[in-house]
Structures are given as structure tokens and as C-alpha cells.
N, C-alpha and C. Protein backbone atom coordinates (compact mmCIF):
# COMPACT_ATOMS: atom_id res chain seq x y z
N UNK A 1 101.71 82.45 122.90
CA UNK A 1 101.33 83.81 122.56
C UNK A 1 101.44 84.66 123.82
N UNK A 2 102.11 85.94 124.15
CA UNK A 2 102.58 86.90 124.40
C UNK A 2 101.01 87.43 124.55
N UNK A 3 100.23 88.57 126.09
CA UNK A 3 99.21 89.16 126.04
C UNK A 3 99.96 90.60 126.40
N UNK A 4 100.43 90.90 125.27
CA UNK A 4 101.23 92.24 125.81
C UNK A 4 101.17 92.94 124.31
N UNK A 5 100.66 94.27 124.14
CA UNK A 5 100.76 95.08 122.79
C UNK A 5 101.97 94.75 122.61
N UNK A 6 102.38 95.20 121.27
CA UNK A 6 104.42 95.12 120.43
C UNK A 6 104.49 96.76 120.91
N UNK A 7 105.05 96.67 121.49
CA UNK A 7 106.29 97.95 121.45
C UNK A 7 107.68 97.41 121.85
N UNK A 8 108.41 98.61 121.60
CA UNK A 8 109.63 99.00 121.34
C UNK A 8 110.74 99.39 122.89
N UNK A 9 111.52 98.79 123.31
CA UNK A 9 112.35 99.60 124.48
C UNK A 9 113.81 99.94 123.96
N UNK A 10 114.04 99.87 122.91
CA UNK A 10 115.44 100.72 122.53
C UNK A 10 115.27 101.06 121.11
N UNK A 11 116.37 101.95 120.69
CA UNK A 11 115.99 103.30 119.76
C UNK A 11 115.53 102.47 118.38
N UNK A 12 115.55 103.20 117.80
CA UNK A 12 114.64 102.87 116.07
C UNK A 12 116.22 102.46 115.36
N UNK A 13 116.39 101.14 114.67
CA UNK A 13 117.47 101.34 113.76
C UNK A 13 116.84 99.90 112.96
N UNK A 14 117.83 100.13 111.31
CA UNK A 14 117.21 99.27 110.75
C UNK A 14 118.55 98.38 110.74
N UNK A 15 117.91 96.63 110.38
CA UNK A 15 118.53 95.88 110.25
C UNK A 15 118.50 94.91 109.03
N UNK A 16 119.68 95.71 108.16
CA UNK A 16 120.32 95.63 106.81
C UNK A 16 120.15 94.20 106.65
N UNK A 17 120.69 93.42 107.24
CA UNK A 17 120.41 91.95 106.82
C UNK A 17 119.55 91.18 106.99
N UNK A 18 118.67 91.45 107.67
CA UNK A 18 117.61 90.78 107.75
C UNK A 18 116.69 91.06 106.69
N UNK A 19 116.97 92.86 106.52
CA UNK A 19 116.21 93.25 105.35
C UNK A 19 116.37 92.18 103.82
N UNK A 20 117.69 92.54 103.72
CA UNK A 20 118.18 91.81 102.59
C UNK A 20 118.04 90.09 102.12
N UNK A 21 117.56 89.64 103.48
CA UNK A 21 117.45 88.16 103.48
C UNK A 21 116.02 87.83 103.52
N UNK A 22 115.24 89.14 103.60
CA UNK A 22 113.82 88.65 103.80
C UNK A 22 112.93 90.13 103.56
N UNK A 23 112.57 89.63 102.07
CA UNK A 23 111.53 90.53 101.54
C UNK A 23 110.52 90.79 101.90
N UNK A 24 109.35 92.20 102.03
CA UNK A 24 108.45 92.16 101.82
C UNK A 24 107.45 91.30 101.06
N UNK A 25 106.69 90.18 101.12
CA UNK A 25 105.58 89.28 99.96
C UNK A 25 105.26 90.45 99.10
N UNK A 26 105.15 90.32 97.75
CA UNK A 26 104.70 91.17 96.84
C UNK A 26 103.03 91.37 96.76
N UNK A 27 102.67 90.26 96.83
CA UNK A 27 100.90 90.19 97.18
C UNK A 27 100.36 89.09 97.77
N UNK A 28 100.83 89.42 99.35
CA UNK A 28 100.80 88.18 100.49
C UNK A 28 99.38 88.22 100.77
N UNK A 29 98.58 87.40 100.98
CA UNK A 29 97.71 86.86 101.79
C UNK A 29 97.89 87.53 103.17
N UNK A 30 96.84 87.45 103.45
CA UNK A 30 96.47 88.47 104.56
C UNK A 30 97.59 87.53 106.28
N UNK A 31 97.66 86.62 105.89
CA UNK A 31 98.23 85.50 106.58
C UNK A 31 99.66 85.77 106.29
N UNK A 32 100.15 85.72 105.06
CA UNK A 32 101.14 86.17 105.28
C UNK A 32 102.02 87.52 105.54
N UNK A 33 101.34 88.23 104.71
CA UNK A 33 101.30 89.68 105.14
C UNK A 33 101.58 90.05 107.18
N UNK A 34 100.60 89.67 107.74
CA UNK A 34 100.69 89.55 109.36
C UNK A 34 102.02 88.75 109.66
N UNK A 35 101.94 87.62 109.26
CA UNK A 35 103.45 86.55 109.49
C UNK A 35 104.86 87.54 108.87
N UNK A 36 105.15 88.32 108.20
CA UNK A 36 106.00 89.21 107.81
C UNK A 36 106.48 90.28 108.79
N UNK A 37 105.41 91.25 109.13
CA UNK A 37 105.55 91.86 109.52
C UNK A 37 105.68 91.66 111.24
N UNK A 38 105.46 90.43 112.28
CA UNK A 38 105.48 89.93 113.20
C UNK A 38 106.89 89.70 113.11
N UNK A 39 107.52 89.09 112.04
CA UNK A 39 108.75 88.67 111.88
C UNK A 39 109.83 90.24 111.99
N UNK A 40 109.52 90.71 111.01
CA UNK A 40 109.76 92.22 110.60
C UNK A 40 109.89 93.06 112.39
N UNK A 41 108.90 92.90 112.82
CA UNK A 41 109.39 93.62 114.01
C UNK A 41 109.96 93.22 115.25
N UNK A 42 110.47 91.72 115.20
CA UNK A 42 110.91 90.86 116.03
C UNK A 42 112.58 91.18 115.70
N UNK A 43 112.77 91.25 114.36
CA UNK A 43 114.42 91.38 113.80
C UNK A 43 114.60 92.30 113.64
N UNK A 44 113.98 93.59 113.29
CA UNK A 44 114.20 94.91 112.57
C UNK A 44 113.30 95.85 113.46
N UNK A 45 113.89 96.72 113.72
CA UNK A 45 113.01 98.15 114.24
C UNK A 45 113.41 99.69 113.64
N UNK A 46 113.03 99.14 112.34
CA UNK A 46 113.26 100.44 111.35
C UNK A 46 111.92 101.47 111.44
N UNK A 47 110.67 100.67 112.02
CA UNK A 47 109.34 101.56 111.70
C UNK A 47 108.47 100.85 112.79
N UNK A 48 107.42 101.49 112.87
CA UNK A 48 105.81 100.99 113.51
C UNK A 48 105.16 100.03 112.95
N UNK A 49 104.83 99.41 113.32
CA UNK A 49 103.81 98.30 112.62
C UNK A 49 102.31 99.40 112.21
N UNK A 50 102.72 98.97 110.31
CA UNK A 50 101.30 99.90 109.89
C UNK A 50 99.84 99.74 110.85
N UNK A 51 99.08 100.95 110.93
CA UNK A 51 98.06 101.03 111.90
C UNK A 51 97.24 99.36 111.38
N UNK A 52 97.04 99.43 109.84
CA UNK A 52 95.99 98.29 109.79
C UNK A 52 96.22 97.05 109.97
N UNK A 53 98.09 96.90 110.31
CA UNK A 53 98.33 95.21 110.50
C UNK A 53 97.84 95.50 111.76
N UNK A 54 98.41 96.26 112.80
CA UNK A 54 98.16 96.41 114.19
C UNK A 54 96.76 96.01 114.44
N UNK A 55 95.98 96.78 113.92
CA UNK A 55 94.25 96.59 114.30
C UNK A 55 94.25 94.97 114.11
N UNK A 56 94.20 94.36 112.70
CA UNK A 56 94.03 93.22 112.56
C UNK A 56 94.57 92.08 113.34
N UNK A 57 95.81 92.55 114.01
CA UNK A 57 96.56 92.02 115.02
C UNK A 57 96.08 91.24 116.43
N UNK A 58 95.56 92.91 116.45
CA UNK A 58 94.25 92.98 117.53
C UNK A 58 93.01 92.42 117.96
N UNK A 59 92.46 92.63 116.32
CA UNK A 59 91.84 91.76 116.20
C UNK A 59 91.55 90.30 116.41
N UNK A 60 92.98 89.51 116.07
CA UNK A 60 93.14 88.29 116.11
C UNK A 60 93.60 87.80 117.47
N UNK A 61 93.47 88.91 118.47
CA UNK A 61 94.12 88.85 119.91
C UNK A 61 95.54 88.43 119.39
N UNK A 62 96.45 88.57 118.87
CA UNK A 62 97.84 88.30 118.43
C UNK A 62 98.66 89.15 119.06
N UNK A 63 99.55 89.14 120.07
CA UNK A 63 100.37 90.06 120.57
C UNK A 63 101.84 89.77 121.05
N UNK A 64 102.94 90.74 120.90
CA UNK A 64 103.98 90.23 121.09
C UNK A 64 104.77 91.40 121.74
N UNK A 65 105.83 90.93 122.87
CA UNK A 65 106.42 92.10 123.09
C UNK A 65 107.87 91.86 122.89
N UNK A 66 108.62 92.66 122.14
CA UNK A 66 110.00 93.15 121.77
C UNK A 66 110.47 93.49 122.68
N UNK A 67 111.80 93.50 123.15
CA UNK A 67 112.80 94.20 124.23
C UNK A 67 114.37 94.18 123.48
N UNK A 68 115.49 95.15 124.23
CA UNK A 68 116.42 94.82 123.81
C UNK A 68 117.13 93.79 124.40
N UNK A 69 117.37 92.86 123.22
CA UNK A 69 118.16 91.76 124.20
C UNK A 69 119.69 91.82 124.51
N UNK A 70 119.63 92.23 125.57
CA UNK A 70 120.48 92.30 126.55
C UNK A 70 121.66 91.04 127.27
């Protein structure tokens, strides 16, 4: 585990296939729900991580930091 908030160092774009290969859970468990969206912003940087995964994130001391890989 990463002790660094998730942000972002290159621009916002979404990534079509990852999208397409990996759905939103329709009514995930709070477990999975977090495991999605961790995933979600590791492959895709279409958006922010909603405020309440973030908090809960936080909560769980869970942190990760993204870069462009270069």
C-alpha cells in the first residue's frame, strides 16, 4: 500500500477499453464498489474518484498514487 492521496499528473481522458471490458458492479458491496473504482482510476482517468469512495478510502487508510507512465 502506497501512503500517498490518488491524484492525477497528466490530462483527463477516458479509456474506451478498459471501459468496455470492465463494468461498473450493478449493486457492489461496499468492497467491491472501492475494488472498482481503485481499479477504475489506475486504467482510466475519465473523472475524480466520487467524494464518498474517497472519504471511505480514507477512511480505510487506502491510498494510491497514479502517474503517467512514461
Amino acid at each position: 500500500m502506497l501512503h500517498e492521496p490518488l491524484h492525477f499528473r497528466f490530462p483527463r481522458s477516458v479509456n474506451i477499453q478498459w471501459h468496455s471490458e470492465n463494468a461498473a458492479p450493478r449493486e457492489p458491496t461496499s468492497n467491491e464498489g472501492l475494488s472498482w473504482h481503485l481499479r477504475h482510476a489506475v486504467h482510466c482517468n475519465c473523472c475524480h474518484l466520487p467524494g464518498e469512495v474517497a472519504r471511505e478510502l480514507g477512511r480505510r487508510q487506502i491510498f494510491a498514487y497514479v502517474s503517467d507512465p512514461k
